[in-house]
PDB file of N, CA and C in Angstrom:
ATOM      1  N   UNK A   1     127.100 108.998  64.209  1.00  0.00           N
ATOM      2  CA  UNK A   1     127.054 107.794  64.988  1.00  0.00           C
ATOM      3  C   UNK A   1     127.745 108.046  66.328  1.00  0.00           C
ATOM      4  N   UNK A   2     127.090 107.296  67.548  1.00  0.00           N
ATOM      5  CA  UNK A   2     127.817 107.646  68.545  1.00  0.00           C
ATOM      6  C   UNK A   2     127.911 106.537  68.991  1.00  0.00           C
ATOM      7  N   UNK A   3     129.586 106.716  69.426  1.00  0.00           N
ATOM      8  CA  UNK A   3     130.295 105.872  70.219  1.00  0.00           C
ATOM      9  C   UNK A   3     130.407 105.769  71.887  1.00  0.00           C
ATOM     10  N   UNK A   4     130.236 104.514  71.869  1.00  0.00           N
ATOM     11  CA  UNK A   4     129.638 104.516  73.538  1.00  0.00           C
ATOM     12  C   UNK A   4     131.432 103.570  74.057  1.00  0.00           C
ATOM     13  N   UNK A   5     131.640 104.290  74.957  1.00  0.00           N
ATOM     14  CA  UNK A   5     132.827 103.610  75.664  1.00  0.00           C
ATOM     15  C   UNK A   5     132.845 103.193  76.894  1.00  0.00           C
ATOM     16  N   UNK A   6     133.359 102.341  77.303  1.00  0.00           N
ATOM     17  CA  UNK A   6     133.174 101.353  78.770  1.00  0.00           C
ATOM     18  C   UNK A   6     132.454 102.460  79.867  1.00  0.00           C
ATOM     19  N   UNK A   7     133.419 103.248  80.001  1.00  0.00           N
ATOM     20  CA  UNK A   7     133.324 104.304  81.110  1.00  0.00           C
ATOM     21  C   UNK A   7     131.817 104.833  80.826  1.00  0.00           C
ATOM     22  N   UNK A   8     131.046 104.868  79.241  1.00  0.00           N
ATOM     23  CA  UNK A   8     130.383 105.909  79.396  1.00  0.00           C
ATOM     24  C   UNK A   8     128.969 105.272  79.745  1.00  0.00           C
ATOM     25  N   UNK A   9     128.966 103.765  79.406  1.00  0.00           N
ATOM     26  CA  UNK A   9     128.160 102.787  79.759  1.00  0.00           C
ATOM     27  C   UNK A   9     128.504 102.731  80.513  1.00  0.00           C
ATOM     28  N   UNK A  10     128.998 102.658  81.567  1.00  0.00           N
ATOM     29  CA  UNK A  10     129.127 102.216  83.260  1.00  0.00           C
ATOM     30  C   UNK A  10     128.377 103.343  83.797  1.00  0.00           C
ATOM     31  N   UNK A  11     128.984 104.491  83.514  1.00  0.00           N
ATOM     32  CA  UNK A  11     128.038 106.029  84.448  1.00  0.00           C
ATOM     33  C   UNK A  11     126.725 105.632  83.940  1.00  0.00           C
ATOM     34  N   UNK A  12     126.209 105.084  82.619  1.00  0.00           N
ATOM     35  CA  UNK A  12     124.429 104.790  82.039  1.00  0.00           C
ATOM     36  C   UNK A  12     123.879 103.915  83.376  1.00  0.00           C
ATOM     37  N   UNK A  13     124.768 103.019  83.481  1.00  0.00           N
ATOM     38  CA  UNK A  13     124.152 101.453  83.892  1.00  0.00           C
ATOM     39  C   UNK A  13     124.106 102.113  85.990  1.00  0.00           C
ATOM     40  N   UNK A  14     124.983 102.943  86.317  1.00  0.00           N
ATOM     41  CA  UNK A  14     125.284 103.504  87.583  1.00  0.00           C
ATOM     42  C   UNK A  14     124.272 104.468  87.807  1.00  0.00           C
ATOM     43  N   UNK A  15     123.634 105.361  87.063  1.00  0.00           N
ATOM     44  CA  UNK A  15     122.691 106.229  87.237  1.00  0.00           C
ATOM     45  C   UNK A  15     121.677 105.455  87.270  1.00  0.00           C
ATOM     46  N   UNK A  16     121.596 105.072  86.246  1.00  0.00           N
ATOM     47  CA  UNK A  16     120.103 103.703  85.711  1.00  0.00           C
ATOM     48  C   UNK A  16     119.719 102.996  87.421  1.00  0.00           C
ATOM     49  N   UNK A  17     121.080 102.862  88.120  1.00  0.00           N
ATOM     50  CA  UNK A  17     120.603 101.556  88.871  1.00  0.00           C
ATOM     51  C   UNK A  17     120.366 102.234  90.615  1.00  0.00           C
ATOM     52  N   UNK A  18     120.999 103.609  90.547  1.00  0.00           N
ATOM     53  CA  UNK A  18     120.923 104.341  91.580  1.00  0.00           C
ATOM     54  C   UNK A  18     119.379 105.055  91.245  1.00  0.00           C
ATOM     55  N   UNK A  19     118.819 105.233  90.121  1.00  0.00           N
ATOM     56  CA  UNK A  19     117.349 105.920  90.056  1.00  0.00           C
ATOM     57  C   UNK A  19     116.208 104.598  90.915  1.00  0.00           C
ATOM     58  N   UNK A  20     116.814 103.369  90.404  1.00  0.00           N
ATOM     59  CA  UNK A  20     116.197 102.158  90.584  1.00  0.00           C
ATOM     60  C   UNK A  20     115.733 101.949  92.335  1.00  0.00           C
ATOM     61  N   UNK A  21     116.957 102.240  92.460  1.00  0.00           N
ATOM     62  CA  UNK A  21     116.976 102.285  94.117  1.00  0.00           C
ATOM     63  C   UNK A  21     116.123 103.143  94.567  1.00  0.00           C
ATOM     64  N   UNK A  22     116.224 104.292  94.192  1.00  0.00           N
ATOM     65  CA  UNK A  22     115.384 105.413  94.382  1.00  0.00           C
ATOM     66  C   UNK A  22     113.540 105.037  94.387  1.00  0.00           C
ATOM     67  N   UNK A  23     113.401 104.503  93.485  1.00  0.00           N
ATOM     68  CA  UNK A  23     112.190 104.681  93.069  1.00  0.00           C
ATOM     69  C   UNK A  23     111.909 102.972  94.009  1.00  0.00           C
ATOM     70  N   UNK A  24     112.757 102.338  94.303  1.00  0.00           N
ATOM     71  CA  UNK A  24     112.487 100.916  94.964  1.00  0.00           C
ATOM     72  C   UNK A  24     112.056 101.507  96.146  1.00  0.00           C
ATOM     73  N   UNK A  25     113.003 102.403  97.199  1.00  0.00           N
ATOM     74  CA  UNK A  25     112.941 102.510  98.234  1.00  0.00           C
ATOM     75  C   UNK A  25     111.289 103.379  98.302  1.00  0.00           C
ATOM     76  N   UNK A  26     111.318 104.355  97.546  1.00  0.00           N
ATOM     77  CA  UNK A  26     110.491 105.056  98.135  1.00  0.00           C
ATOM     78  C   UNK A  26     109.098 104.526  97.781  1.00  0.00           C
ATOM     79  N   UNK A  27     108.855 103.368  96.822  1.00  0.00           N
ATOM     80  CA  UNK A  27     107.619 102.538  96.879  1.00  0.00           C
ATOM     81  C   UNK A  27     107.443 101.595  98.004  1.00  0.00           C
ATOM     82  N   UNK A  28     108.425 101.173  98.573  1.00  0.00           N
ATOM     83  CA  UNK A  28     108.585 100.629  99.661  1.00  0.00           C
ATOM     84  C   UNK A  28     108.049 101.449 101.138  1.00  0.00           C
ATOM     85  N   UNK A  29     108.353 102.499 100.706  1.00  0.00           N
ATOM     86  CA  UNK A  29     108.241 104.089 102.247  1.00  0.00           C
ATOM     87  C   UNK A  29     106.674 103.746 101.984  1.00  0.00           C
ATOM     88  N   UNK A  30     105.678 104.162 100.688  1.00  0.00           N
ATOM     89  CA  UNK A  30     104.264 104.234 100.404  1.00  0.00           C
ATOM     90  C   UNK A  30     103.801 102.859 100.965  1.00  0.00           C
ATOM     91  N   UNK A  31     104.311 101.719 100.812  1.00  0.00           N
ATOM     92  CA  UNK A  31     103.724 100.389 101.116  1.00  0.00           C
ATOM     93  C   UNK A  31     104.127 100.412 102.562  1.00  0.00           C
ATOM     94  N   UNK A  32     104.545 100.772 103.187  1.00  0.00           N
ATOM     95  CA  UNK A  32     104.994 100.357 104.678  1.00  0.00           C
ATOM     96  C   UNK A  32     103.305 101.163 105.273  1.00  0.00           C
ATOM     97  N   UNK A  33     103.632 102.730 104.598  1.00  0.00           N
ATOM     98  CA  UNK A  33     102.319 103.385 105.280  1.00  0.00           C
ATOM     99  C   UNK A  33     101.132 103.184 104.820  1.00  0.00           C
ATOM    100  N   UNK A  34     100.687 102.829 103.762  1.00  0.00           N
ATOM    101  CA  UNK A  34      99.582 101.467 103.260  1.00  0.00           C
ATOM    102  C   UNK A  34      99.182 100.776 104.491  1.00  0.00           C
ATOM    103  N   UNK A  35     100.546  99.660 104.673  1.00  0.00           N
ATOM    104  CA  UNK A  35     100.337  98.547 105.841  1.00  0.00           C
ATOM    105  C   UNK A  35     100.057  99.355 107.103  1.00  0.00           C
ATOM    106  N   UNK A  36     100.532 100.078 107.306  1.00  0.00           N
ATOM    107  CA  UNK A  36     100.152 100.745 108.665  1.00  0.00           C
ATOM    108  C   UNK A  36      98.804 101.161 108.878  1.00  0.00           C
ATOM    109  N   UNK A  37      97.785 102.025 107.547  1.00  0.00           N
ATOM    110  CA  UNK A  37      96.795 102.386 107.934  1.00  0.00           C
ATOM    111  C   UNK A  37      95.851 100.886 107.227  1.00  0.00           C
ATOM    112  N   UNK A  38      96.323 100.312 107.023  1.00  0.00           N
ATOM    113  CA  UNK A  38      95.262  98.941 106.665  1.00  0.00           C
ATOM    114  C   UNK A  38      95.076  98.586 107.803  1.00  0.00           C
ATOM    115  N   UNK A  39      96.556  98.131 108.534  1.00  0.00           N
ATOM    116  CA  UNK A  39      96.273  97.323 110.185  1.00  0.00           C
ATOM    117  C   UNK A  39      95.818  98.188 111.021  1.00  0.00           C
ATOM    118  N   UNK A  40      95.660  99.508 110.985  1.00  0.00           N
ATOM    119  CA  UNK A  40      94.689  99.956 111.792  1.00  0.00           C
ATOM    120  C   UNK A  40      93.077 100.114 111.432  1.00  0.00           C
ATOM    121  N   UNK A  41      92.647 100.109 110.136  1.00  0.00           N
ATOM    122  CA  UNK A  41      91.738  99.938 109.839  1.00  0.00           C
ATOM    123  C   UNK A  41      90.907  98.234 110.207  1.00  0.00           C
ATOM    124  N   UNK A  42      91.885  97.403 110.183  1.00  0.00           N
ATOM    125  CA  UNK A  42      91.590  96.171 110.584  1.00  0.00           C
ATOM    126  C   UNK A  42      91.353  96.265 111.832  1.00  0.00           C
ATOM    127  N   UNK A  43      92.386  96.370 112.829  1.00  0.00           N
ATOM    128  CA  UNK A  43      92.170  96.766 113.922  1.00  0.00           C
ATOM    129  C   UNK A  43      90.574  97.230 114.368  1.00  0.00           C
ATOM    130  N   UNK A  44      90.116  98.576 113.745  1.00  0.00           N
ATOM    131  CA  UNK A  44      88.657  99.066 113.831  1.00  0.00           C
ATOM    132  C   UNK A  44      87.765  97.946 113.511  1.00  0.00           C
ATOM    133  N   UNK A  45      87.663  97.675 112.917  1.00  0.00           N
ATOM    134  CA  UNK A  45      86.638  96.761 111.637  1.00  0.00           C
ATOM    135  C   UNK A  45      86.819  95.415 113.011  1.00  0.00           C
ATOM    136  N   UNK A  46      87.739  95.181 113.486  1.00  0.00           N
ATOM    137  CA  UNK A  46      87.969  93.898 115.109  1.00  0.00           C
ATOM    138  C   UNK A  46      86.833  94.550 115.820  1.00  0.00           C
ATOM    139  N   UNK A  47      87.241  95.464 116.065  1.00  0.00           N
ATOM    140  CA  UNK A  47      86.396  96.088 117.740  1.00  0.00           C
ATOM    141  C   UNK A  47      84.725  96.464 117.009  1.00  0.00           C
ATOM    142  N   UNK A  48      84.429  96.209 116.088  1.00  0.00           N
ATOM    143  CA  UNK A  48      83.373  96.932 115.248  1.00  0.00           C
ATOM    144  C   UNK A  48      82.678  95.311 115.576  1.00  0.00           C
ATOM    145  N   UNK A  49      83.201  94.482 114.504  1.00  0.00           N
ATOM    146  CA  UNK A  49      82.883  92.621 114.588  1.00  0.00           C
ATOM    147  C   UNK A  49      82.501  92.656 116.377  1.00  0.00           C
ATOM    148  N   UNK A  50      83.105  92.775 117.239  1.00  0.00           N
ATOM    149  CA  UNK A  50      83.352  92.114 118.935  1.00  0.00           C
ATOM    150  C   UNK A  50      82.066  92.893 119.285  1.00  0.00           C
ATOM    151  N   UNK A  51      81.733  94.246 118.789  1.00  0.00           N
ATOM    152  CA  UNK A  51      80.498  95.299 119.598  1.00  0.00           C
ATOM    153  C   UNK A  51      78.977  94.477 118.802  1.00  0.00           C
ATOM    154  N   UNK A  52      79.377  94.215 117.304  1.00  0.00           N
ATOM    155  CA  UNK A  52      78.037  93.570 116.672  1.00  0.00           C
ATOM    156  C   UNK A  52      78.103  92.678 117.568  1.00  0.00           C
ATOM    157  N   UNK A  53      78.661  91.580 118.155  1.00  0.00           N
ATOM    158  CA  UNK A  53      78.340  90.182 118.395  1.00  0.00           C
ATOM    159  C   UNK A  53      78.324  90.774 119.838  1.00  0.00           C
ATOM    160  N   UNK A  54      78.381  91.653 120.520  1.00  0.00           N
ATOM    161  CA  UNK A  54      77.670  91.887 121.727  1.00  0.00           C
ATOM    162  C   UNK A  54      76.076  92.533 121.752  1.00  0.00           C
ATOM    163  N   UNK A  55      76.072  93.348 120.413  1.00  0.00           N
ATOM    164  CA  UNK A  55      74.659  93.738 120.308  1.00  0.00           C
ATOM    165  C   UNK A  55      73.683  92.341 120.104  1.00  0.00           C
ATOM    166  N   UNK A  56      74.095  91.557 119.505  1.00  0.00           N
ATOM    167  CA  UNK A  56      73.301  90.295 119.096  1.00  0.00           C
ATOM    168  C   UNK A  56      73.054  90.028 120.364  1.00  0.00           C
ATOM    169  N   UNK A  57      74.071  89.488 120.995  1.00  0.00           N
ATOM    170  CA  UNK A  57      73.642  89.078 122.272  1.00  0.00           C
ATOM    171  C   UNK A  57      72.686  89.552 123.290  1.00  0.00           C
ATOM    172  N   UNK A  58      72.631  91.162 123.127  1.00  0.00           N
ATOM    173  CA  UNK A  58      71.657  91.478 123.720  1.00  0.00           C
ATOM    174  C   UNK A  58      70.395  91.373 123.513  1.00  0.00           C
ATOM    175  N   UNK A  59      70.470  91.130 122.011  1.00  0.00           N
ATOM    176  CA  UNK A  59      69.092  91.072 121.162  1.00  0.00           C
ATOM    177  C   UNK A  59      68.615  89.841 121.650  1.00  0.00           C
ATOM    178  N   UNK A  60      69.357  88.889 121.310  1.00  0.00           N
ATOM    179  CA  UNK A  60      68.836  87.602 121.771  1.00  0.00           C
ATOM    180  C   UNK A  60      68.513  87.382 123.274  1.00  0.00           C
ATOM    181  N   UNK A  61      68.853  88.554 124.063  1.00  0.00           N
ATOM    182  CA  UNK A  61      68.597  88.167 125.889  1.00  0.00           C
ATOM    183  C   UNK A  61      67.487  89.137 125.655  1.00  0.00           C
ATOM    184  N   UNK A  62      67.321  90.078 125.266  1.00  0.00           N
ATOM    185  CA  UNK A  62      65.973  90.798 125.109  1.00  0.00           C
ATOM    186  C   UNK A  62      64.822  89.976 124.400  1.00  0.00           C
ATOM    187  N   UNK A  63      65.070  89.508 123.514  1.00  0.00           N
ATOM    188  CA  UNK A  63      64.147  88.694 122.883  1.00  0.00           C
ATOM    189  C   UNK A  63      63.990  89.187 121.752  1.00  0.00           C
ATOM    190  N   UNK A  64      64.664  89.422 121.497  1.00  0.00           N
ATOM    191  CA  UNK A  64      64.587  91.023 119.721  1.00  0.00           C
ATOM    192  C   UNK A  64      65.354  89.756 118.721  1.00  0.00           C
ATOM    193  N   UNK A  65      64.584  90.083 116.991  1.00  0.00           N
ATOM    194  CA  UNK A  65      65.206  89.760 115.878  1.00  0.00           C
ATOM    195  C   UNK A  65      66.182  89.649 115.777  1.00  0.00           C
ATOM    196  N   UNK A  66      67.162  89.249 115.975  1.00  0.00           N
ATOM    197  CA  UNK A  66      68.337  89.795 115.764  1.00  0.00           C
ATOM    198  C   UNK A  66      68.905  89.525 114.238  1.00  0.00           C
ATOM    199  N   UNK A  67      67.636  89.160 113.607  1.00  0.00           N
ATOM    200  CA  UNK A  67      68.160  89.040 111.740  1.00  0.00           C
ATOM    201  C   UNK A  67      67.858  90.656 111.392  1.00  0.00           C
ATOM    202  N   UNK A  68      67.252  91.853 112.655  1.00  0.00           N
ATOM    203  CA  UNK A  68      66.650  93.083 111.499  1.00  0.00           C
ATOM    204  C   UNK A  68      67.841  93.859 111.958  1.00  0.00           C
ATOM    205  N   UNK A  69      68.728  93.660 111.408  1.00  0.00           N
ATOM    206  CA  UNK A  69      69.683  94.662 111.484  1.00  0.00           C
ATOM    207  C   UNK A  69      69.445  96.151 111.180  1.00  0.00           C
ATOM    208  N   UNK A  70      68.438  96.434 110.316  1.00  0.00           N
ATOM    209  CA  UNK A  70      67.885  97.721 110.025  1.00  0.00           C
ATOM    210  C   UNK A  70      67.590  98.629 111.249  1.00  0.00           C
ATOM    211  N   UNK A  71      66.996  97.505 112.535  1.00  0.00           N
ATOM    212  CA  UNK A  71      66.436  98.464 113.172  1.00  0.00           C
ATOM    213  C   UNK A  71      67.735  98.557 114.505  1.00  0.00           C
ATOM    214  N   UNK A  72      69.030  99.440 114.655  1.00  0.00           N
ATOM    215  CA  UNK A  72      69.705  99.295 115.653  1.00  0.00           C
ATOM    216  C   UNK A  72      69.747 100.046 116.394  1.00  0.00           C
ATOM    217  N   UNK A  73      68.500 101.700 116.239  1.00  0.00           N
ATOM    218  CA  UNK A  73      68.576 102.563 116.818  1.00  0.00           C
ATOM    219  C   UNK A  73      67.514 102.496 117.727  1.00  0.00           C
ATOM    220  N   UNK A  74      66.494 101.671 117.571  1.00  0.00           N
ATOM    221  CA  UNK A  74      65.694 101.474 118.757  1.00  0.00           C
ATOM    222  C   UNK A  74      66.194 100.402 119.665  1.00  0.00           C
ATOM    223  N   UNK A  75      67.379  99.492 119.236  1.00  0.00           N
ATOM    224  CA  UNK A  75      68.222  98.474 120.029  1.00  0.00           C
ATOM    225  C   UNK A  75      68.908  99.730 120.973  1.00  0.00           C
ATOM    226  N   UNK A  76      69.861 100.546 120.262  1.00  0.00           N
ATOM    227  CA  UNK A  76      70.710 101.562 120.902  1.00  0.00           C
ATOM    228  C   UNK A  76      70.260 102.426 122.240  1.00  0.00           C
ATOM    229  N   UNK A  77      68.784 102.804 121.921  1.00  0.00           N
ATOM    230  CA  UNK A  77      67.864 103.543 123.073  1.00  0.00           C
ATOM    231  C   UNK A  77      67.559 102.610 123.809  1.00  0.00           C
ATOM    232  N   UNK A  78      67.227 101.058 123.497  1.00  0.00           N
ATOM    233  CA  UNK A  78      67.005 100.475 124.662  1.00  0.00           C
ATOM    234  C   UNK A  78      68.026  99.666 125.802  1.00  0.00           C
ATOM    235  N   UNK A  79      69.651 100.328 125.059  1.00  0.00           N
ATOM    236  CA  UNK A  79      70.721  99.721 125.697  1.00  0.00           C
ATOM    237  C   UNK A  79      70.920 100.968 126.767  1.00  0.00           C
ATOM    238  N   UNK A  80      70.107 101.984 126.094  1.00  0.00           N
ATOM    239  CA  UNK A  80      70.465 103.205 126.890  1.00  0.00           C
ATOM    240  C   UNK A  80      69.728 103.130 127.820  1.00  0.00           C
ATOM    241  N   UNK A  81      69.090 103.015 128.009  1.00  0.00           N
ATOM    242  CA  UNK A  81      67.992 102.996 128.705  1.00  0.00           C
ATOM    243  C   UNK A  81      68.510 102.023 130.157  1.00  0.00           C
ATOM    244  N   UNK A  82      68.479 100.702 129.720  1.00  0.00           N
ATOM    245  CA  UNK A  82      69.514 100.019 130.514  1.00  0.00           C
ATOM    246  C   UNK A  82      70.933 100.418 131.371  1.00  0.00           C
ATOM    247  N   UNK A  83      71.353 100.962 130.741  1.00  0.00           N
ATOM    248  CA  UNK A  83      72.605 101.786 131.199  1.00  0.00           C
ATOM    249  C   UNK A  83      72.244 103.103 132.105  1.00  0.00           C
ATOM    250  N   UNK A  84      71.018 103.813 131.873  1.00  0.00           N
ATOM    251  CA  UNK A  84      70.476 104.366 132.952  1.00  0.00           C
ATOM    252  C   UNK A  84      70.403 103.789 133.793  1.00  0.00           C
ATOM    253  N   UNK A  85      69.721 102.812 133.605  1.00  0.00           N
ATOM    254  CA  UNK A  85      68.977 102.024 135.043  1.00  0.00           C
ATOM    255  C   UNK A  85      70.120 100.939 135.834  1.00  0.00           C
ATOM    256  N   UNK A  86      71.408 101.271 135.115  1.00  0.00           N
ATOM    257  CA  UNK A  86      72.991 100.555 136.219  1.00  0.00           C
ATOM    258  C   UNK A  86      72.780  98.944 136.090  1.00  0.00           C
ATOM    259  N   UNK A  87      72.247  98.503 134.435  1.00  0.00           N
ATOM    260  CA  UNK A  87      72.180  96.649 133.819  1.00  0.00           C
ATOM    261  C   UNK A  87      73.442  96.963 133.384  1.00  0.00           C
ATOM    262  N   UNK A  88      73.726  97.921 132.607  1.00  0.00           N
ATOM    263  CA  UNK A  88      75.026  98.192 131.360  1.00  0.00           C
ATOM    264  C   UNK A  88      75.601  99.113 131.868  1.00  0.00           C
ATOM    265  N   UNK A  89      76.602  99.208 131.279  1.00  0.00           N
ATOM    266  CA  UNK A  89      77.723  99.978 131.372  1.00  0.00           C
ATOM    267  C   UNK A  89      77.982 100.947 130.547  1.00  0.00           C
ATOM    268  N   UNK A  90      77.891 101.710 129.805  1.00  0.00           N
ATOM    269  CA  UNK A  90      78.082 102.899 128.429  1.00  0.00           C
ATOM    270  C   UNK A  90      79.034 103.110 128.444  1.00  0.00           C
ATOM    271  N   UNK A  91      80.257 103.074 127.975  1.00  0.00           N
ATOM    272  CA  UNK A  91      81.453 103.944 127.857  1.00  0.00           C
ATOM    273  C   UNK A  91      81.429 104.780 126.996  1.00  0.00           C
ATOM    274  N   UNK A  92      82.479 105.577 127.259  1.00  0.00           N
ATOM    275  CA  UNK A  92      82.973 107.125 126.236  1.00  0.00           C
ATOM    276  C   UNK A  92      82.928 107.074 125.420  1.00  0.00           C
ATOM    277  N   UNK A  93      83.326 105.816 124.770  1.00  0.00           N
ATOM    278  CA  UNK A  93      82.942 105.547 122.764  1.00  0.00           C
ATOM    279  C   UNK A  93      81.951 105.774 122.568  1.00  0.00           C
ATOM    280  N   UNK A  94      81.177 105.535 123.475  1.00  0.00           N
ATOM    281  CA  UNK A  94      78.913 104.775 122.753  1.00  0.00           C
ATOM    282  C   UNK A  94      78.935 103.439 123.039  1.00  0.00           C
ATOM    283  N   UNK A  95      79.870 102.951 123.122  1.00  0.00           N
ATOM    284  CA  UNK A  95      79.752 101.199 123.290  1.00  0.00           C
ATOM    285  C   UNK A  95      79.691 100.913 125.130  1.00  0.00           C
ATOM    286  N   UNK A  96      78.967  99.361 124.862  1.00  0.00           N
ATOM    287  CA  UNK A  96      77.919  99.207 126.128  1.00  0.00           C
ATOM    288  C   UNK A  96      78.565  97.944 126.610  1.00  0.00           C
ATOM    289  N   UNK A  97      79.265  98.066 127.664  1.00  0.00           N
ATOM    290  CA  UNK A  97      79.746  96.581 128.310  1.00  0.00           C
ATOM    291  C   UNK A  97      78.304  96.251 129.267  1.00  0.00           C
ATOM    292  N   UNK A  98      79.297  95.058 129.759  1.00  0.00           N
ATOM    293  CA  UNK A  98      77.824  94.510 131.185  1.00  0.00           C
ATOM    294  C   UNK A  98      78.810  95.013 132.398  1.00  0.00           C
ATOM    295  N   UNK A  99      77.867  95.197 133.049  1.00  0.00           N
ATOM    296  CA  UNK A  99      77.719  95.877 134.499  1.00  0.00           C
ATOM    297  C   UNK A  99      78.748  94.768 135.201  1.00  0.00           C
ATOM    298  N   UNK A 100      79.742  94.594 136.204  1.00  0.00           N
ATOM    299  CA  UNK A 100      80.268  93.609 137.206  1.00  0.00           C
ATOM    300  C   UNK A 100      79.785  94.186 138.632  1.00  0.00           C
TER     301      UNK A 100
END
């Protein structure tokens, strides 16, 4: 039988509560960098939402479906196309502002 004495339960309950910490903090370190690449993924998925609802818009000033989402690569050539001809703007991404 073993006898447990104040001291030897205190070092149990002191290790026990310093592992605790341990394992608190560093789930905490994983969730911080979680949140970090979520809000940048959100972030993307923003500027992704703002470029669809500018493609619509074009669709709808062109006169195009804008329910066939299937077809965005003949939308894409004809933004290009535009952007040749100094209507649009193309930037370095691929994405197409309007001309000022």
């Amino acid at each position: 039988m073993t006898v447990l004495t104040l001291r030897s339960v205190t070092g149990l309950v002191r290790r026990e509560t310093v592992a605790d910490l341990e394992r608190i903090t560093a789930r905490r370190g994983e969730l911080d960098t979680l949140a970090g690449e979520l809000a940048k993924q959100l972030q993307e998925v923003q500027a992704e939402r703002e470029e669809l609802i500018v493609a619509e818009r074009v669709l709808n000033r062109l006169g195009l479906d804008a329910l066939a989402r299937g077809k965005l690569e003949p939308l894409r050539a004809k933004m290009t196309r535009l952007a040749d001809r100094g209507r649009l703007h193309k930037r370095g991404d691929g994405r197409f502002t309007a001309r000022l």
